[in-house]
Protein backbone atom coordinates (compact mmCIF):
# COMPACT_ATOMS: atom_id res chain seq x y z
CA UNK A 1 102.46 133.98 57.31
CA UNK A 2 104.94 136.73 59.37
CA UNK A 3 108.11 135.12 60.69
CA UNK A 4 106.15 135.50 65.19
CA UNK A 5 103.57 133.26 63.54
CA UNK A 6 105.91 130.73 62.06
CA UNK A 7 108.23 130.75 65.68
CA UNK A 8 104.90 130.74 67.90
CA UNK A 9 103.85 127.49 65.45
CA UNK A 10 106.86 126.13 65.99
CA UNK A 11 107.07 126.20 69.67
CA UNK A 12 103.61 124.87 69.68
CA UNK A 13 104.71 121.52 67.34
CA UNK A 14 107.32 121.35 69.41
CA UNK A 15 105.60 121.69 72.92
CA UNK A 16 102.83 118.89 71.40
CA UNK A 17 105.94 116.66 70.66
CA UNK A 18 107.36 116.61 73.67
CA UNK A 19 104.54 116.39 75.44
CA UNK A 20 103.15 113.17 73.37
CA UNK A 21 106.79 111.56 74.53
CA UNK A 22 106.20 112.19 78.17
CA UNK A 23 103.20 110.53 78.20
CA UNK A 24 104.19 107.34 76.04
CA UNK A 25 106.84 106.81 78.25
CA UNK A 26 105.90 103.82 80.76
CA UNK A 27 106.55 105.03 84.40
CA UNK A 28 109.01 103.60 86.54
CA UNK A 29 109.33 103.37 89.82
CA UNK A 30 112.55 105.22 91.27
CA UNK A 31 113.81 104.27 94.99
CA UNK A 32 117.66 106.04 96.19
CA UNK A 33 118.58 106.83 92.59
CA UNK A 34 118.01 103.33 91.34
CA UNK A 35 115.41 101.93 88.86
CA UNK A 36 112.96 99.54 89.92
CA UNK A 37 111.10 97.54 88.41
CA UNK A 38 108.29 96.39 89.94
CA UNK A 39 106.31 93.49 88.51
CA UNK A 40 103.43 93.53 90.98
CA UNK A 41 100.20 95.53 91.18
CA UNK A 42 99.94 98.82 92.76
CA UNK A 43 96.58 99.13 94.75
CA UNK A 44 94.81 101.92 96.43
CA UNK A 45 91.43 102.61 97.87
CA UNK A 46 89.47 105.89 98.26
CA UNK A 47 86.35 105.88 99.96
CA UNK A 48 83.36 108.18 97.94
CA UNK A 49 81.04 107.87 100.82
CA UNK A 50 78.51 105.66 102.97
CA UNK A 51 75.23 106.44 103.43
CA UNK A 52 72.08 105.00 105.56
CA UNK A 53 69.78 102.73 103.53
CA UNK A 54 66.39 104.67 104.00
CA UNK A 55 64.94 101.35 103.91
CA UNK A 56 66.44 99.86 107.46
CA UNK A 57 68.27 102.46 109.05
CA UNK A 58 70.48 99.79 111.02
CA UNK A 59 72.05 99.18 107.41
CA UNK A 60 74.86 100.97 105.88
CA UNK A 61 76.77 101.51 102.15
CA UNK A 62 79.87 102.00 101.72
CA UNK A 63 81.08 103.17 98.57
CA UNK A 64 85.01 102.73 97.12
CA UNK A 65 86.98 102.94 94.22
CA UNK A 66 89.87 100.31 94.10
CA UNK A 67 92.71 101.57 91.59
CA UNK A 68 95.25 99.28 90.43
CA UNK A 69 98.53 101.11 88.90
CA UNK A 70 100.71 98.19 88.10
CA UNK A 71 101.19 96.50 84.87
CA UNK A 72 100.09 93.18 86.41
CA UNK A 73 96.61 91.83 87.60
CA UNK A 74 95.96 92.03 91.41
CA UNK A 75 94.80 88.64 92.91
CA UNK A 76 92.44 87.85 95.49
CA UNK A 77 91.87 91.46 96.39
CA UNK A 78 90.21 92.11 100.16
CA UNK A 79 89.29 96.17 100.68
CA UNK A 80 87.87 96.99 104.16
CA UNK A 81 85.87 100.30 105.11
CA UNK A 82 85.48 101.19 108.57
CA UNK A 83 83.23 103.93 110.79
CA UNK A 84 84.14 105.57 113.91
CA UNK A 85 82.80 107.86 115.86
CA UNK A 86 84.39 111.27 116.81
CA UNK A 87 85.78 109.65 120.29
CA UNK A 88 88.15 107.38 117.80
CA UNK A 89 85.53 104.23 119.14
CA UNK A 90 84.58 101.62 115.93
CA UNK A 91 81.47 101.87 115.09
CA UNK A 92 81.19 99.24 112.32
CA UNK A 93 83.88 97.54 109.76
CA UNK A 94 83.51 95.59 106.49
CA UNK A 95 85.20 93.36 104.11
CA UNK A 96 84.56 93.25 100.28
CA UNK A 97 85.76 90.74 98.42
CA UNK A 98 86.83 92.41 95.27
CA UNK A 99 88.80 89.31 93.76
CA UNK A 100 90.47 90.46 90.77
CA UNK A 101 91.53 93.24 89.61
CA UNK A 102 93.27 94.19 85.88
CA UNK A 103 95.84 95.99 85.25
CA UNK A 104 95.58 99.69 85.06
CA UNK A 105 92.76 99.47 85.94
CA UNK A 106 89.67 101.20 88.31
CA UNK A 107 86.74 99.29 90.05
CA UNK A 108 83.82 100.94 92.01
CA UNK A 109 82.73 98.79 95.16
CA UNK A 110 80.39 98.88 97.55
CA UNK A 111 80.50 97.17 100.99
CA UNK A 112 77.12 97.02 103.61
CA UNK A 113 77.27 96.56 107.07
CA UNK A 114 74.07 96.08 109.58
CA UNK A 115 72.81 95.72 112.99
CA UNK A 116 74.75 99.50 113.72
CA UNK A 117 72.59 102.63 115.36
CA UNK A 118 73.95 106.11 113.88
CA UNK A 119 71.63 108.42 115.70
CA UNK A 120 72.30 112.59 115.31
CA UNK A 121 76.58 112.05 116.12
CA UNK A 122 78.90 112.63 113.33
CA UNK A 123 81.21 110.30 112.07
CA UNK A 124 84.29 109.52 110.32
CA UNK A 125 85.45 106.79 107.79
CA UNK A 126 87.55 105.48 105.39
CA UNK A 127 88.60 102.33 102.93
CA UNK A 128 91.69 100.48 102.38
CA UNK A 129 92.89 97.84 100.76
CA UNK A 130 93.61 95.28 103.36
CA UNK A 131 95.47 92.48 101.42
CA UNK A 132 96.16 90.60 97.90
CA UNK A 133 98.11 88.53 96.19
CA UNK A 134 101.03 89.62 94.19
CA UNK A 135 100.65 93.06 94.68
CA UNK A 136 102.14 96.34 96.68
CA UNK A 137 99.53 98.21 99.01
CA UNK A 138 100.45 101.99 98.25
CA UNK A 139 99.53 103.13 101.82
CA UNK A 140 101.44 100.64 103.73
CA UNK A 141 104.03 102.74 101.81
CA UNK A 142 103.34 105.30 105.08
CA UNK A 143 103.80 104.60 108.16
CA UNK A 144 101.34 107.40 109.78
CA UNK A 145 98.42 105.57 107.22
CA UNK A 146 99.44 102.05 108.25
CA UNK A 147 98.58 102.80 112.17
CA UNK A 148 95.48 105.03 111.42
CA UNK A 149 93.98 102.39 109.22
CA UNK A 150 94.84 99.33 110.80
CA UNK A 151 93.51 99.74 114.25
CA UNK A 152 90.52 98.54 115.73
């Protein structure tokens, strides 16, 4: 072995070492230079999409994944996915009742609505998580998100 092959192994042991020690390290929350830490879950919603049931087209899925980030199981876990139309009107809302949720840990929900007409207009929506026990609400962390997704 040439001495470029023993410095280019080298690097790479080294590069794998560090790397392994950034992610073993647990990650803590930093606010104004000071460590927090934050015994609660961390929760967040992302819609994957609705669609018509083909079945009774006055019925509607929506589909979610719920992410908890903390190190602590989320309690009593409500996520709500609403529709508008394009003139910012609501066009339907509902509630799943997740319940719990572990730690670290992702969940794929589904919430249905009914008695809504969708016709040929184009829509928008989205899902949040609209309350729990014991846990912080990562969007309520910004203020634009917290008017946009709590109005009716």
């Amino acid at each position: 072995m040439e001495n470029k092959d023993i410095i280019i192994l080298i690097l790479i042991l080294g590069l794998a070492i560090s790397l392994g020690y950034i992610f073993s390290v647990e990650p803590k929350i930093v606010y104004q230079d000071k460590l927090i830490e934050d015994d609660r879950a961390i929760l967040n919603a992302e819609i994957f999409g609705w669609y018509e049931n083909i079945n009774n087209n006055k019925e509607m899925f929506f589909d979610y994944w719920l992410y908890n980030y903390g190190n602590l199981e989320a309690k009593n876990v409500k996520v709500k996915c609403k529709l508008f139309d394009m003139d910012n009107n609501l066009i339907s809302s509902v509630l799943d009742n997740v319940g719990n949720l572990a730690s670290k840990s992702a969940y794929f929900g589904e919430g249905i609505t009914e008695n809504i007409e969708t016709g040929d207009e184009e829509y928008y929506y989205f899902c949040y998580v609209e309350s729990c026990d014991n846990c912080k609400i990562l969007y309520k962390e910004i203020p634009e998100l917290v008017e946009n997704f709590e109005r009716e």
